[in-house]
N, C-alpha and C. Protein backbone atom coordinates (compact mmCIF):
# COMPACT_ATOMS: atom_id res chain seq x y z
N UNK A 1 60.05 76.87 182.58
CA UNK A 1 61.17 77.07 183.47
C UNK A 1 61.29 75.91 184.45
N UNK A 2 60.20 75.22 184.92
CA UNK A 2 60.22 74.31 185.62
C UNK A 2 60.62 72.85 185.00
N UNK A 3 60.99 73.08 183.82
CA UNK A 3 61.30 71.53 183.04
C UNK A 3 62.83 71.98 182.66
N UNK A 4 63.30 73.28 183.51
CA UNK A 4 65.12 73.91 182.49
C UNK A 4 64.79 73.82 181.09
N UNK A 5 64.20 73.93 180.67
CA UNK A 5 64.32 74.64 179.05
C UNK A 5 64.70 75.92 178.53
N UNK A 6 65.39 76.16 177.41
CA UNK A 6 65.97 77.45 177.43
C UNK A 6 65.71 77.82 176.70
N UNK A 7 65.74 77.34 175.62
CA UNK A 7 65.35 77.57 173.89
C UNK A 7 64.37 76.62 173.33
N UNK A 8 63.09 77.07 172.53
CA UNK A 8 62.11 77.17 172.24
C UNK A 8 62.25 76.82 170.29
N UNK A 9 62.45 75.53 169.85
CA UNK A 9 62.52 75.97 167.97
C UNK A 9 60.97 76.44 167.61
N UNK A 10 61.29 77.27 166.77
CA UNK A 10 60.11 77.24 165.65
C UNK A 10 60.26 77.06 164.32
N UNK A 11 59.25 76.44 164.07
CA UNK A 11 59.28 75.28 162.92
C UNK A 11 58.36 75.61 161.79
N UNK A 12 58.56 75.64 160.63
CA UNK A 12 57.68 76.42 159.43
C UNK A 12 56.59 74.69 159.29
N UNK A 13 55.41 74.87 158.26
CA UNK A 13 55.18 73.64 158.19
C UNK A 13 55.90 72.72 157.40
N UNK A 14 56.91 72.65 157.20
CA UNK A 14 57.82 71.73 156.65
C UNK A 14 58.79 71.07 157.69
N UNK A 15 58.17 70.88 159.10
CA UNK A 15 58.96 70.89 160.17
C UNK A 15 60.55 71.70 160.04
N UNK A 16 60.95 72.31 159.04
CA UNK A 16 62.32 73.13 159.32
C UNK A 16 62.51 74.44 160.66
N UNK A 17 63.44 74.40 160.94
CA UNK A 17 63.86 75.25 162.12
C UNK A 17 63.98 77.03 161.06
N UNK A 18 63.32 77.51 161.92
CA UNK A 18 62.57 78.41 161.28
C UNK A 18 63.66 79.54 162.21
N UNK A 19 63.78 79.43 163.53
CA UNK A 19 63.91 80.50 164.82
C UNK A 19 64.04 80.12 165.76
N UNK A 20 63.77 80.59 166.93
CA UNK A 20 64.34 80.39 168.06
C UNK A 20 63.88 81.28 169.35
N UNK A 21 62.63 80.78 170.30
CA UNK A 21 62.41 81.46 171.49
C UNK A 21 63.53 81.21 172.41
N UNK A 22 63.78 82.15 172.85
CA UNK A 22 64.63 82.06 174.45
C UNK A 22 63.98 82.67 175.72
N UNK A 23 64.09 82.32 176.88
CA UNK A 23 63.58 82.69 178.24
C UNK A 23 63.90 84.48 178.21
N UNK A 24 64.75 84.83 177.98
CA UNK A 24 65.00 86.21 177.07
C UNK A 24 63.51 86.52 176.58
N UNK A 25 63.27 86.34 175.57
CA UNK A 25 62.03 86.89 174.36
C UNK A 25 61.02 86.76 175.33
N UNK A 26 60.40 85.40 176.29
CA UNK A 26 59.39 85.05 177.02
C UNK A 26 59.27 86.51 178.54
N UNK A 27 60.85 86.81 178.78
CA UNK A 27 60.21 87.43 180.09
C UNK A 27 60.17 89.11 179.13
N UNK A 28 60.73 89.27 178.27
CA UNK A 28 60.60 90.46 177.85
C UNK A 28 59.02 90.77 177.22
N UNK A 29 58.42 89.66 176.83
CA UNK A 29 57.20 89.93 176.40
C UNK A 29 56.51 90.27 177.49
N UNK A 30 56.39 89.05 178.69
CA UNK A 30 55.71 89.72 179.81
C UNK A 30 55.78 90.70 180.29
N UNK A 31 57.06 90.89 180.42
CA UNK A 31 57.21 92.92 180.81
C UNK A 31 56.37 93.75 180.41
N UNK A 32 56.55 93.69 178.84
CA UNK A 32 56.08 94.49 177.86
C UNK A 32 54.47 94.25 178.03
N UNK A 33 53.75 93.14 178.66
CA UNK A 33 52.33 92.62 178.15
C UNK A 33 51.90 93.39 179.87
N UNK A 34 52.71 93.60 180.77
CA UNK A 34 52.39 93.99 182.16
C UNK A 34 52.46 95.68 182.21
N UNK A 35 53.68 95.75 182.14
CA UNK A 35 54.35 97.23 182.45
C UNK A 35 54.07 98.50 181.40
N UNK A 36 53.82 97.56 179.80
CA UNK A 36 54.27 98.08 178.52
C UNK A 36 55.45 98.74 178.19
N UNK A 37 55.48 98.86 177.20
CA UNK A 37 56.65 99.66 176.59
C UNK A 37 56.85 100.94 176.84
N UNK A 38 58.25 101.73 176.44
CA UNK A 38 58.54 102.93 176.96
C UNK A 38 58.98 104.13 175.28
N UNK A 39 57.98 104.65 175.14
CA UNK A 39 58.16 105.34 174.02
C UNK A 39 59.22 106.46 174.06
N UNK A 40 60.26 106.18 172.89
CA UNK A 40 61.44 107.23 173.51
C UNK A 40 61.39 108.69 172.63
């Protein structure tokens, strides 16, 4: 966050663009790795 980055590629070993982290996926994990999830 401190360099503005937003999106994250991921890359198979064939360097191809595989996916895509976003600041999205990163704070939702932490939530989930702090608070956990909510079983419905």
């Amino acid at each position: 966050m401190k360099r503005n980055i937003r999106i994250i590629p991921v890359v198979d070993n064939n360097n191809r663009i595989v996916g895509v982290i976003t600041r999205a996926n990163l704070v939702d994990i932490v939530y989930d790795t702090i608070w956990g999830t909510e079983e419905a």
